[in-house]
N, C-alpha and C. Protein backbone atom coordinates (compact mmCIF):
# COMPACT_ATOMS: atom_id res chain seq x y z
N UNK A 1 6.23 1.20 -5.44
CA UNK A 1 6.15 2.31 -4.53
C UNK A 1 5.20 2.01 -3.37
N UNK A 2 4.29 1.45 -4.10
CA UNK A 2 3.26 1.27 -2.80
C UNK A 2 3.19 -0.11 -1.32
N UNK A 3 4.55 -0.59 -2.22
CA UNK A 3 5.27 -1.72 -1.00
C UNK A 3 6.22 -1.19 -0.46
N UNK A 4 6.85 0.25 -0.86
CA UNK A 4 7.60 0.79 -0.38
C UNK A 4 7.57 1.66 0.67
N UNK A 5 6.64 2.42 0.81
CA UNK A 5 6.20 2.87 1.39
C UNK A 5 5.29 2.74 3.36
N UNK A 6 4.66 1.74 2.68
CA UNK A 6 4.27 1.53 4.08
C UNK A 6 5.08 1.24 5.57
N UNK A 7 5.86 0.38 5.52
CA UNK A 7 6.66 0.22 6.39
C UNK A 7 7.39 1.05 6.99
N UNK A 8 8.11 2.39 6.31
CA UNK A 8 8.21 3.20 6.88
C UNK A 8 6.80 4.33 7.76
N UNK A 9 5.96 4.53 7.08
CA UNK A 9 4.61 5.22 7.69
C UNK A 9 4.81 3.99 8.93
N UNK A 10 4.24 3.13 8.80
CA UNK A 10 3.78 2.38 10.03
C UNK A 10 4.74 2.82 11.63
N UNK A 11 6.25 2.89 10.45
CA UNK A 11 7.69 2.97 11.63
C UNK A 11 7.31 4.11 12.60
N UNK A 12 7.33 5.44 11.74
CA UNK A 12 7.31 7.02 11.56
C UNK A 12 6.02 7.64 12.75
N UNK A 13 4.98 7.00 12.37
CA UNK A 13 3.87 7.48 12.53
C UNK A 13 3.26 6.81 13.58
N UNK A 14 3.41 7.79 14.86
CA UNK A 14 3.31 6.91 16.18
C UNK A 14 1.99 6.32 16.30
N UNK A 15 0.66 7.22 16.19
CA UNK A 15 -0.53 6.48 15.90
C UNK A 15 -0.72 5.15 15.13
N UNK A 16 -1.15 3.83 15.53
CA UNK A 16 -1.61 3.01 14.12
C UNK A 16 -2.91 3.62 13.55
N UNK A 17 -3.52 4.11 14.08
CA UNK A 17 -4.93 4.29 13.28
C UNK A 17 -4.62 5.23 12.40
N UNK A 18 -3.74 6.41 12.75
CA UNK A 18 -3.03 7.97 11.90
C UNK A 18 -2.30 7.20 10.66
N UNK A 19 -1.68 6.15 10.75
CA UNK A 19 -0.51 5.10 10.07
C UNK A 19 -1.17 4.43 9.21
N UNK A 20 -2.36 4.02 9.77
CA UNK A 20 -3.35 3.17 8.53
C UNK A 20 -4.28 4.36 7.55
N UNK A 21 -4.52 5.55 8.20
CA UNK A 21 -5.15 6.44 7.24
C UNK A 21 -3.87 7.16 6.90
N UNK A 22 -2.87 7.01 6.58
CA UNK A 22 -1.66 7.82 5.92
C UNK A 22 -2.07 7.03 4.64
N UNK A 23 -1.99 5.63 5.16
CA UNK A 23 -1.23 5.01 4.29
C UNK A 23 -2.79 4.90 3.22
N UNK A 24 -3.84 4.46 3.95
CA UNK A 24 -5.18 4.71 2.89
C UNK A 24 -4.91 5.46 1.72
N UNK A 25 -4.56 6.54 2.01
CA UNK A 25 -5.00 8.28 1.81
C UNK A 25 -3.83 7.95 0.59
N UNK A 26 -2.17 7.80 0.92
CA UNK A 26 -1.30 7.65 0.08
C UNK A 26 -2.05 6.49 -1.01
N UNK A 27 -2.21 5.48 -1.05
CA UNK A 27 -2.78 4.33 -1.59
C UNK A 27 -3.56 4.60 -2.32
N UNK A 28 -5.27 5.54 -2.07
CA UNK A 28 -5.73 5.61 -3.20
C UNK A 28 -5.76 6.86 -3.98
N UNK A 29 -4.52 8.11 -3.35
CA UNK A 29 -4.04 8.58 -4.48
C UNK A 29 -3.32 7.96 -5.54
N UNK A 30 -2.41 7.40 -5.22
CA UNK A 30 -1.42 6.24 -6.54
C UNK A 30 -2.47 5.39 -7.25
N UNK A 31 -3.34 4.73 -6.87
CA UNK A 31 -4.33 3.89 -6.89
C UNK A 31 -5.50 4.81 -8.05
N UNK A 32 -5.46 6.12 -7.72
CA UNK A 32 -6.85 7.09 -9.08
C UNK A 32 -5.61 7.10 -9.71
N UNK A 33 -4.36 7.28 -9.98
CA UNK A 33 -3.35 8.14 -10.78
C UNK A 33 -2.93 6.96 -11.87
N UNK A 34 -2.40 6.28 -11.39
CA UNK A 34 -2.23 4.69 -12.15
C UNK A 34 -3.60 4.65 -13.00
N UNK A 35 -4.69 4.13 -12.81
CA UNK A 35 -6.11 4.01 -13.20
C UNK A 35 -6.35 5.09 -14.03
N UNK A 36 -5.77 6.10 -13.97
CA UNK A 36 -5.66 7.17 -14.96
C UNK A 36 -5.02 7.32 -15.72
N UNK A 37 -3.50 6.67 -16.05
CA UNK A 37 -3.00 6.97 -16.84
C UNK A 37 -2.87 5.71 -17.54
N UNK A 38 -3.40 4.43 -16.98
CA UNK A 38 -3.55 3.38 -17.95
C UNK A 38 -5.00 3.30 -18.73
N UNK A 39 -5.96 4.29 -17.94
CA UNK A 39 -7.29 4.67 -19.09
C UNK A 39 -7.27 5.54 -20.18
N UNK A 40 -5.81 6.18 -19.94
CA UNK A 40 -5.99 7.20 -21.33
C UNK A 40 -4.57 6.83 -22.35
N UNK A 41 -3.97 5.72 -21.76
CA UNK A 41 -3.50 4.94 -22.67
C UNK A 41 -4.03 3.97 -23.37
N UNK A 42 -5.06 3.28 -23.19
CA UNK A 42 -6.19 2.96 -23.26
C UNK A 42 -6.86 3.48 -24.37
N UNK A 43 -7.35 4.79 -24.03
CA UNK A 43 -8.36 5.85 -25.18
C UNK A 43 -7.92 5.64 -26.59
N UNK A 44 -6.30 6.16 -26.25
CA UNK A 44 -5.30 6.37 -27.11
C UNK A 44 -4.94 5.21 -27.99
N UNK A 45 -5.44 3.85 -27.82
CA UNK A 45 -5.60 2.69 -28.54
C UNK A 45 -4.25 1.45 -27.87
N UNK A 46 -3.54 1.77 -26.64
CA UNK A 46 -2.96 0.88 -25.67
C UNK A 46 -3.69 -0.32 -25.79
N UNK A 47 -3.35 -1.06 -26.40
CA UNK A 47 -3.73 -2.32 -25.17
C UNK A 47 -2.80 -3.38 -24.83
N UNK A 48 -2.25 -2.45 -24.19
CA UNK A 48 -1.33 -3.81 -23.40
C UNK A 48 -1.84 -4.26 -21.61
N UNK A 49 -2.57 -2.68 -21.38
CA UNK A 49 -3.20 -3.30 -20.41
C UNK A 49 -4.83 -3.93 -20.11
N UNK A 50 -5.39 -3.39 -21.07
CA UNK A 50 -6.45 -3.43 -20.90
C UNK A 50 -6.87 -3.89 -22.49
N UNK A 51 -7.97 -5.09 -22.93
CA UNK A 51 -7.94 -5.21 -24.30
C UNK A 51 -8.83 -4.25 -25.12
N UNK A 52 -9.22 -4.13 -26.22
CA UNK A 52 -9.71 -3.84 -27.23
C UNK A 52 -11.06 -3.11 -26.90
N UNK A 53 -11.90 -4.37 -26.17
CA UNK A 53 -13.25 -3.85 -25.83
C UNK A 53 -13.87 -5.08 -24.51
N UNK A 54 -13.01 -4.23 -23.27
CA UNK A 54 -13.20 -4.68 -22.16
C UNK A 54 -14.13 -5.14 -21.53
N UNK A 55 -14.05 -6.30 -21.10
CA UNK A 55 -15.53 -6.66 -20.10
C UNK A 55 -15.35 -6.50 -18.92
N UNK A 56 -16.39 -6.82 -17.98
CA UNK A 56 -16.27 -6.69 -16.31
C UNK A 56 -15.34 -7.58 -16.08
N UNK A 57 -14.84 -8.96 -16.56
CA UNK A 57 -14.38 -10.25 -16.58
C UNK A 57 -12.74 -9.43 -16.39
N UNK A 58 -12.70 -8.80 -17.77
CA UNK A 58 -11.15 -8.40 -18.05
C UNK A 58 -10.52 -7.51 -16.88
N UNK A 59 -11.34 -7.00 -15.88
CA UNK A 59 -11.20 -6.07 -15.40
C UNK A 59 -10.36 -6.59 -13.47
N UNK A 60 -11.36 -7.78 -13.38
CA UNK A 60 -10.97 -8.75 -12.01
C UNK A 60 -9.77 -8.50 -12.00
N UNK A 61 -8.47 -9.45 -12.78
CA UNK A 61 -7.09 -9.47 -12.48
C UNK A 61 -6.46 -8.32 -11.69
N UNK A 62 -6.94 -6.91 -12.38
CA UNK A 62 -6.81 -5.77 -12.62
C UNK A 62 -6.68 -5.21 -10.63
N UNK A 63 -7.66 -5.63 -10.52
CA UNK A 63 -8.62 -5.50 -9.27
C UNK A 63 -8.12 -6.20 -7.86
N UNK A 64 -8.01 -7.64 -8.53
CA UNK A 64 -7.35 -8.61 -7.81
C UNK A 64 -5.90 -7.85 -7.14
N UNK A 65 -5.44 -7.74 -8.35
CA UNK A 65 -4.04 -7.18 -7.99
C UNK A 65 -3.68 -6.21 -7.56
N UNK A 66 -4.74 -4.90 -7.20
CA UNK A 66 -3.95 -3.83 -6.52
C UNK A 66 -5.10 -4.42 -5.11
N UNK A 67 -6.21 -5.04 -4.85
CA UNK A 67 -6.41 -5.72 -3.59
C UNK A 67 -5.08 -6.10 -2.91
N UNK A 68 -4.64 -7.21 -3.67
CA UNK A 68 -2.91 -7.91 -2.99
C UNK A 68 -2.02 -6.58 -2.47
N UNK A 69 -1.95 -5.94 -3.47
CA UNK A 69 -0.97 -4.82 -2.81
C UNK A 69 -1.60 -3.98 -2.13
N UNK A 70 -2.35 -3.90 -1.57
CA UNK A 70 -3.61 -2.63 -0.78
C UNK A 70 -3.42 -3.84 0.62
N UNK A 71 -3.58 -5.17 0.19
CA UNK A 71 -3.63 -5.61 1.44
C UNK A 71 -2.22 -6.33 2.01
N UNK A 72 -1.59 -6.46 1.72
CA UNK A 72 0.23 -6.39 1.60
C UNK A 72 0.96 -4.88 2.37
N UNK A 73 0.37 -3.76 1.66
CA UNK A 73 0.09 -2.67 1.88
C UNK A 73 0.20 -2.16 3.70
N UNK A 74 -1.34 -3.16 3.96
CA UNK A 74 -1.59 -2.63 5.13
C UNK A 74 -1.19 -3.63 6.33
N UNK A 75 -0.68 -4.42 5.72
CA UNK A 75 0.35 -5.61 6.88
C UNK A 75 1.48 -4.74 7.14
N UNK A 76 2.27 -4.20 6.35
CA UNK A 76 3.74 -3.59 6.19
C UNK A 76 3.55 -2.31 7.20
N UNK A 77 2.21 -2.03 7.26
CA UNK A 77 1.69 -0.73 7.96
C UNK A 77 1.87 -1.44 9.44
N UNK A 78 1.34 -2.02 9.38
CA UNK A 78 0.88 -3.03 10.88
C UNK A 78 2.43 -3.59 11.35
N UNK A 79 3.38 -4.44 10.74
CA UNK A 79 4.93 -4.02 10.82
C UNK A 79 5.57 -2.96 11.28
N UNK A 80 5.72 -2.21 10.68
CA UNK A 80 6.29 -1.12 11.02
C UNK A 80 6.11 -0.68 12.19
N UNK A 81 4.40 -0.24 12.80
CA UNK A 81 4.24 -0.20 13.85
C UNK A 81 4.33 -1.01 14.96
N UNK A 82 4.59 -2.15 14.59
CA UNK A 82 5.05 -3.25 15.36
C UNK A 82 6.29 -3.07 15.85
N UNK A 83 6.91 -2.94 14.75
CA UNK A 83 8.57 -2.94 15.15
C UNK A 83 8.91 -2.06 15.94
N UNK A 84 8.22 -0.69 15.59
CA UNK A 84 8.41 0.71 16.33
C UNK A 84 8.44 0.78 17.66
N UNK A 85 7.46 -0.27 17.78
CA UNK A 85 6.66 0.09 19.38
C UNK A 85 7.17 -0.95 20.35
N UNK A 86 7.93 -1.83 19.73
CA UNK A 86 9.13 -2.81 20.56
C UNK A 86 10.05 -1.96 20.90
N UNK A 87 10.56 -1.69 19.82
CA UNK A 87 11.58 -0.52 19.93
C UNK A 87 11.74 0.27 20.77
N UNK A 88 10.12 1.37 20.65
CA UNK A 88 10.33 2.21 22.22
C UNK A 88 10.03 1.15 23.16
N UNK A 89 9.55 0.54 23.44
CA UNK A 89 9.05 -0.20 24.89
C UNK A 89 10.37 -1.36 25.52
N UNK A 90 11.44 -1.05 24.81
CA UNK A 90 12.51 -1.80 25.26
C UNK A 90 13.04 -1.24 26.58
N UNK A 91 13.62 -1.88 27.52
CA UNK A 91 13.62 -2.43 29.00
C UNK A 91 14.84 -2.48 28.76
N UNK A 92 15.78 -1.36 29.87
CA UNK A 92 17.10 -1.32 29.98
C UNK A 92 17.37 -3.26 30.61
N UNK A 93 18.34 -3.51 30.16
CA UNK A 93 18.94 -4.63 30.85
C UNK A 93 19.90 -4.35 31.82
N UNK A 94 19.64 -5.07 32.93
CA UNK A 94 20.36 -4.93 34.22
C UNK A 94 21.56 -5.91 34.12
N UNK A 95 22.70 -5.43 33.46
CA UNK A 95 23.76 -6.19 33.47
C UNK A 95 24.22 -7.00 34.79
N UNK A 96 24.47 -5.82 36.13
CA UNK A 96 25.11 -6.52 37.16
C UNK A 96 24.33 -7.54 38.02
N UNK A 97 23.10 -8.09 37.52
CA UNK A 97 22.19 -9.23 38.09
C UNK A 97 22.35 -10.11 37.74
């Protein structure tokens, strides 16, 4: 979802700076909600994501990996608005020249 997302915000959302705090704002809601429901699967004696009796160590990958998508994230943001803004700024072509 959260690779899904951006690219359209970036498209949509004529501001980049409005486009990069959409997409923040979207990001670390999914970002507490996830983290929440794999901590109380967790409680509940889960461990498929998290082991037994976690260290700071176990936790990096964890970390690592929504970094990649947070910063993946905010390229797709930066895209979008890219594309957008070609888009409007396109220049009728003068056929009969």
């Amino acid at each position: 979802m959260m690779l899904v997302l951006p690219l359209p915000i970036g498209f949509f959302v004529r501001r980049r700076v409005a486009a990069f705090v959409a997409y923040v704002g979207v990001h670390g809601f999914v970002f507490t909600f996830q983290t929440a429901v794999l901590l109380a699967a967790w409680v509940r004696g889960d461990t498929s994501a998290f082991p037994a009796n976690p260290t700071t160590a176990d936790m990096v990958p964890y970390a690592v990996v929504n970094a990649i998508i947070f910063g993946a994230g905010l390229g797709l943001v930066w895209l979008g608005h890219r594309l957008a803004t070609r888009r409007r700024d396109r220049r009728p072509v003068d056929l009969a020249a």
